[in-house]
Protein backbone atom coordinates (compact mmCIF):
# COMPACT_ATOMS: atom_id res chain seq x y z
CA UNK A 1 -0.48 -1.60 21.37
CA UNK A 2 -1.26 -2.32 17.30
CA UNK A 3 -4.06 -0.97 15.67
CA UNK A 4 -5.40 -3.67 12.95
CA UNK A 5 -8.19 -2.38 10.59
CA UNK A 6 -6.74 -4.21 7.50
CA UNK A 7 -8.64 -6.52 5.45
CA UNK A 8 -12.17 -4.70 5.33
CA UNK A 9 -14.25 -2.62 2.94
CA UNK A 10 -13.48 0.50 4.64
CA UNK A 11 -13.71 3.89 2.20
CA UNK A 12 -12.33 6.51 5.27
CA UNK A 13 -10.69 6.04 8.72
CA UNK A 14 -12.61 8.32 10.60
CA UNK A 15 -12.67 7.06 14.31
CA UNK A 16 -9.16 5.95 13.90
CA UNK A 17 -6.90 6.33 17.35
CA UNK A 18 -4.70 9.47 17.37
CA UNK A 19 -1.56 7.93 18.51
CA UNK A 20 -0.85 4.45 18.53
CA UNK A 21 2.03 2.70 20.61
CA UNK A 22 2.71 -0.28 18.13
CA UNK A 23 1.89 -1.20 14.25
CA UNK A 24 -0.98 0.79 12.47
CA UNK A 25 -2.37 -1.92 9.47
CA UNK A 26 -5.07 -0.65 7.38
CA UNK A 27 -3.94 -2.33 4.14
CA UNK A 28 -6.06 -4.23 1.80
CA UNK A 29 -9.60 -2.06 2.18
CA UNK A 30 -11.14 0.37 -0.35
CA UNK A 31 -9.03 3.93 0.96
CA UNK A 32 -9.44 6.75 -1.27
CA UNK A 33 -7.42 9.10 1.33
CA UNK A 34 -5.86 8.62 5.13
CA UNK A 35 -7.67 11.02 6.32
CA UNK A 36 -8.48 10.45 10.04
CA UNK A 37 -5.45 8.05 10.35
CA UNK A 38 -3.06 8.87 13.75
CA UNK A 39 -0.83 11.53 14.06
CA UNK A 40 1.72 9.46 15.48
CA UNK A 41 2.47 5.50 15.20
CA UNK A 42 5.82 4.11 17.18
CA UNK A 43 5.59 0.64 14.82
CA UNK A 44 4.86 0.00 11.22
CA UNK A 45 2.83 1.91 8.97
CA UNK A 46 0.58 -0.29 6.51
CA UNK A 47 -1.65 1.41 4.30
CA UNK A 48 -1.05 -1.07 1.02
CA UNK A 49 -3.77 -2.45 -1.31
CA UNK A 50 -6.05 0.34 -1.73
CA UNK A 51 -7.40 3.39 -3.97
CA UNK A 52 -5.11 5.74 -2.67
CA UNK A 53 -3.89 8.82 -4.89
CA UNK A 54 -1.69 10.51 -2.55
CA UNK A 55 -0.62 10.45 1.01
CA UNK A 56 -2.14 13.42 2.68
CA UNK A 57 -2.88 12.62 6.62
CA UNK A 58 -0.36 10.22 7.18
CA UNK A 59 1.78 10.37 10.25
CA UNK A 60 5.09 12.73 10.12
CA UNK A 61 7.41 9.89 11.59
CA UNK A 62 7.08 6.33 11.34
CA UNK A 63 10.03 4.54 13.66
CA UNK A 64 9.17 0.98 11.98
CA UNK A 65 8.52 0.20 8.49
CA UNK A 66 5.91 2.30 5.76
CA UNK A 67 4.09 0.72 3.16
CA UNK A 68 2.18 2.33 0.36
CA UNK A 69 2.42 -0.03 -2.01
CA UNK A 70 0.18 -1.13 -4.65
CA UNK A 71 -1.92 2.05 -4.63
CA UNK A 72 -3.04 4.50 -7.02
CA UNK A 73 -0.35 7.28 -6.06
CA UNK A 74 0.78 9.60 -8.58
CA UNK A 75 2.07 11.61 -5.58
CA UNK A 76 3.90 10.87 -2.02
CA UNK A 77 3.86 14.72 -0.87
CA UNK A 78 2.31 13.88 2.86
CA UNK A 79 4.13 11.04 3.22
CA UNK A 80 6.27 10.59 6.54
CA UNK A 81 9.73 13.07 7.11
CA UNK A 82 11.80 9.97 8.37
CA UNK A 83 10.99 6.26 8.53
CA UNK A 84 12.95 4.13 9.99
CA UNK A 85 12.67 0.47 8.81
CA UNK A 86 11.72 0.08 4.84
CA UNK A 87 9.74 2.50 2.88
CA UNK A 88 7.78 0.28 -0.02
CA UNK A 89 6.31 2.65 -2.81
CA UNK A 90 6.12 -0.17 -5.93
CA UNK A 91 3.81 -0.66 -7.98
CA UNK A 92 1.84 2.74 -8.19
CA UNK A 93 1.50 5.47 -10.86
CA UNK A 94 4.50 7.51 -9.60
CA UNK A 95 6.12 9.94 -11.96
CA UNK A 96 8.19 11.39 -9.38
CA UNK A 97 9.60 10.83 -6.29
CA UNK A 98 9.43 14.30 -4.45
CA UNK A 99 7.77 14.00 -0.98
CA UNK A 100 9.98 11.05 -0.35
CA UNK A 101 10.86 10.73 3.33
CA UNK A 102 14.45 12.48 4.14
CA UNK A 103 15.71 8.97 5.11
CA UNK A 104 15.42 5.88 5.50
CA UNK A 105 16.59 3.68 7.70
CA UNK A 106 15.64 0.42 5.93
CA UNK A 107 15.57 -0.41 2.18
CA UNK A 108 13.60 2.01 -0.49
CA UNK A 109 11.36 0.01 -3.17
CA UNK A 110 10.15 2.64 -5.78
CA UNK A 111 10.35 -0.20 -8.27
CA UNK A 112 7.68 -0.82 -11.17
CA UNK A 113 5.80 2.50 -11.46
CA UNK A 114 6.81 5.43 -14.07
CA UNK A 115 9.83 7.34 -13.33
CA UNK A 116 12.14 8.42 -15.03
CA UNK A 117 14.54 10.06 -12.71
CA UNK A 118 14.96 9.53 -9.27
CA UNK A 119 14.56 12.97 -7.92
CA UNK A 120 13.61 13.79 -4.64
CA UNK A 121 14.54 10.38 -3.32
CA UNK A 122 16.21 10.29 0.12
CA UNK A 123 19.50 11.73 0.70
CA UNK A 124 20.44 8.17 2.67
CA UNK A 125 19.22 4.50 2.42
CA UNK A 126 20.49 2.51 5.23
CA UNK A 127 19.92 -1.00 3.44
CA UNK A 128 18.97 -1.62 -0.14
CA UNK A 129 17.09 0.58 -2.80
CA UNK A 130 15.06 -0.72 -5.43
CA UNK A 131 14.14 1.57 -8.54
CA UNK A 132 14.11 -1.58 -11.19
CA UNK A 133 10.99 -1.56 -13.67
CA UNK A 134 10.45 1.74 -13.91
CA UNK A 135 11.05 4.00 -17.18
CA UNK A 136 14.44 5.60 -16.13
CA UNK A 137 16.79 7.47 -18.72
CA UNK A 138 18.88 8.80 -15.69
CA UNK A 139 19.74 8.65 -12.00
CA UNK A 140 19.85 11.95 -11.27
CA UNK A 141 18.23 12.32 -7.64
CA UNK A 142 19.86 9.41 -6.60
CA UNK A 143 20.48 8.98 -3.01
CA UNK A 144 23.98 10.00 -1.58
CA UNK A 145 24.38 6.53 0.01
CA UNK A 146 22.89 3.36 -0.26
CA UNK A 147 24.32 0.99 2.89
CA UNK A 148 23.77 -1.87 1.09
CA UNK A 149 22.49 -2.89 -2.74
CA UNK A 150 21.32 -0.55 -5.72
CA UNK A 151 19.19 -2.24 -8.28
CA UNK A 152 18.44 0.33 -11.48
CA UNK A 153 17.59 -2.90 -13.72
CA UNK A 154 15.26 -3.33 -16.48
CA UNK A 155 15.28 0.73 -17.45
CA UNK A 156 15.88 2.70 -20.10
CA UNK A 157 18.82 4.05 -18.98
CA UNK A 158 21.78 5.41 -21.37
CA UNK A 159 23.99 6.87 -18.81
CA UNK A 160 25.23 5.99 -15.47
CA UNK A 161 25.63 9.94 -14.33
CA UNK A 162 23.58 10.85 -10.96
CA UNK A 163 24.33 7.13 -9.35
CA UNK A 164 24.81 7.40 -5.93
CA UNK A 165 28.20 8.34 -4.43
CA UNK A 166 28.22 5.57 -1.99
CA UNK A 167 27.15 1.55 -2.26
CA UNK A 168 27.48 -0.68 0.48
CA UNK A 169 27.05 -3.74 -1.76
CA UNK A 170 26.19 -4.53 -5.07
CA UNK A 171 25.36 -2.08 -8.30
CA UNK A 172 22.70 -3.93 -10.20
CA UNK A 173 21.97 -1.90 -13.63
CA UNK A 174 21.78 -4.70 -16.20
CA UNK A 175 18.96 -4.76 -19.02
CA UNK A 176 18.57 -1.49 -20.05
């Protein structure tokens, strides 16, 4: 079944489950690390609102969505090989996206933190990818494909070289 921690003042996850057959939702408490966290989680993967710098511990695979968002990160090395519904990175510190997942099989938000190249961002995004707000001057590191819509808005961007080879929808790169 689900796992639901979220919405506490919890500083560790010691005592956590190792495995966990549905959603594992620990957002919104005062995490410094996910140390303790399960090894393995067959639904989503919530670990948003809290004090997190990297993502050391987490689970290798996630089959539903992962969400890191509104962290501290300046870092996702740890974070899960393959994910299979969204991955949702926004609104962090992140200067880089290396230690992205391989791919992922929902849409990518890396959107309002402080890159300024995509590198190390999945090879494929099966929906849409989100890298708007951010302090791009290229797109190198792009993914490969994106199934569905790429939004680079609101960048710095003086160049279009390093886009993805493949969109499935729309190209959104206006205001920079």
């Amino acid at each position: 079944g689900h796992f639901y921690c979220n919405n506490n003042k919890l500083t560790n996850l010691e005592g956590s489950p190792e495995s966990v057959g549905g959603n594992f939702d620990c957002h919104n408490n005062q995490l410094t690390n996910l140390e303790g966290c399960p090894d393995s989680v067959v639904g989503h993967f919530d670990c948003s609102n809290n004090r997190l710098t990297n993502l050391e511990g987490c689970p290798e695979s996630v089959v539903g969505y992962f969400n890191c968002s509104n962290n501290r990160l300046t870092s996702l090395e740890g974070c899960p090989e393959s994910v299979g519904g969204y991955f949702d990175c926004h609104i962090n510190q992140l200067t880089s996206l290396k230690g992205s997942p391989e791919s992922v099989g929902g849409s990518f938000y890396c959107n309002n933190n402080k890159l300024t190249n995509l590198e190390g961002s999945p090879k494929s995004v099966g929906r849409d990818f989100y890298c708007k707000s951010n302090q791009l001057t290229s797109l190198k590191g792009s993914p490969d494909s994106v199934g569905k819509d790429f939004y680079c808005r609101d960048n710095q961007l003086t160049s279009l070289d390093g886009c993805p080879e493949s969109v499935g929808g729309s190209f959104y790169c206006d205001h920079n």
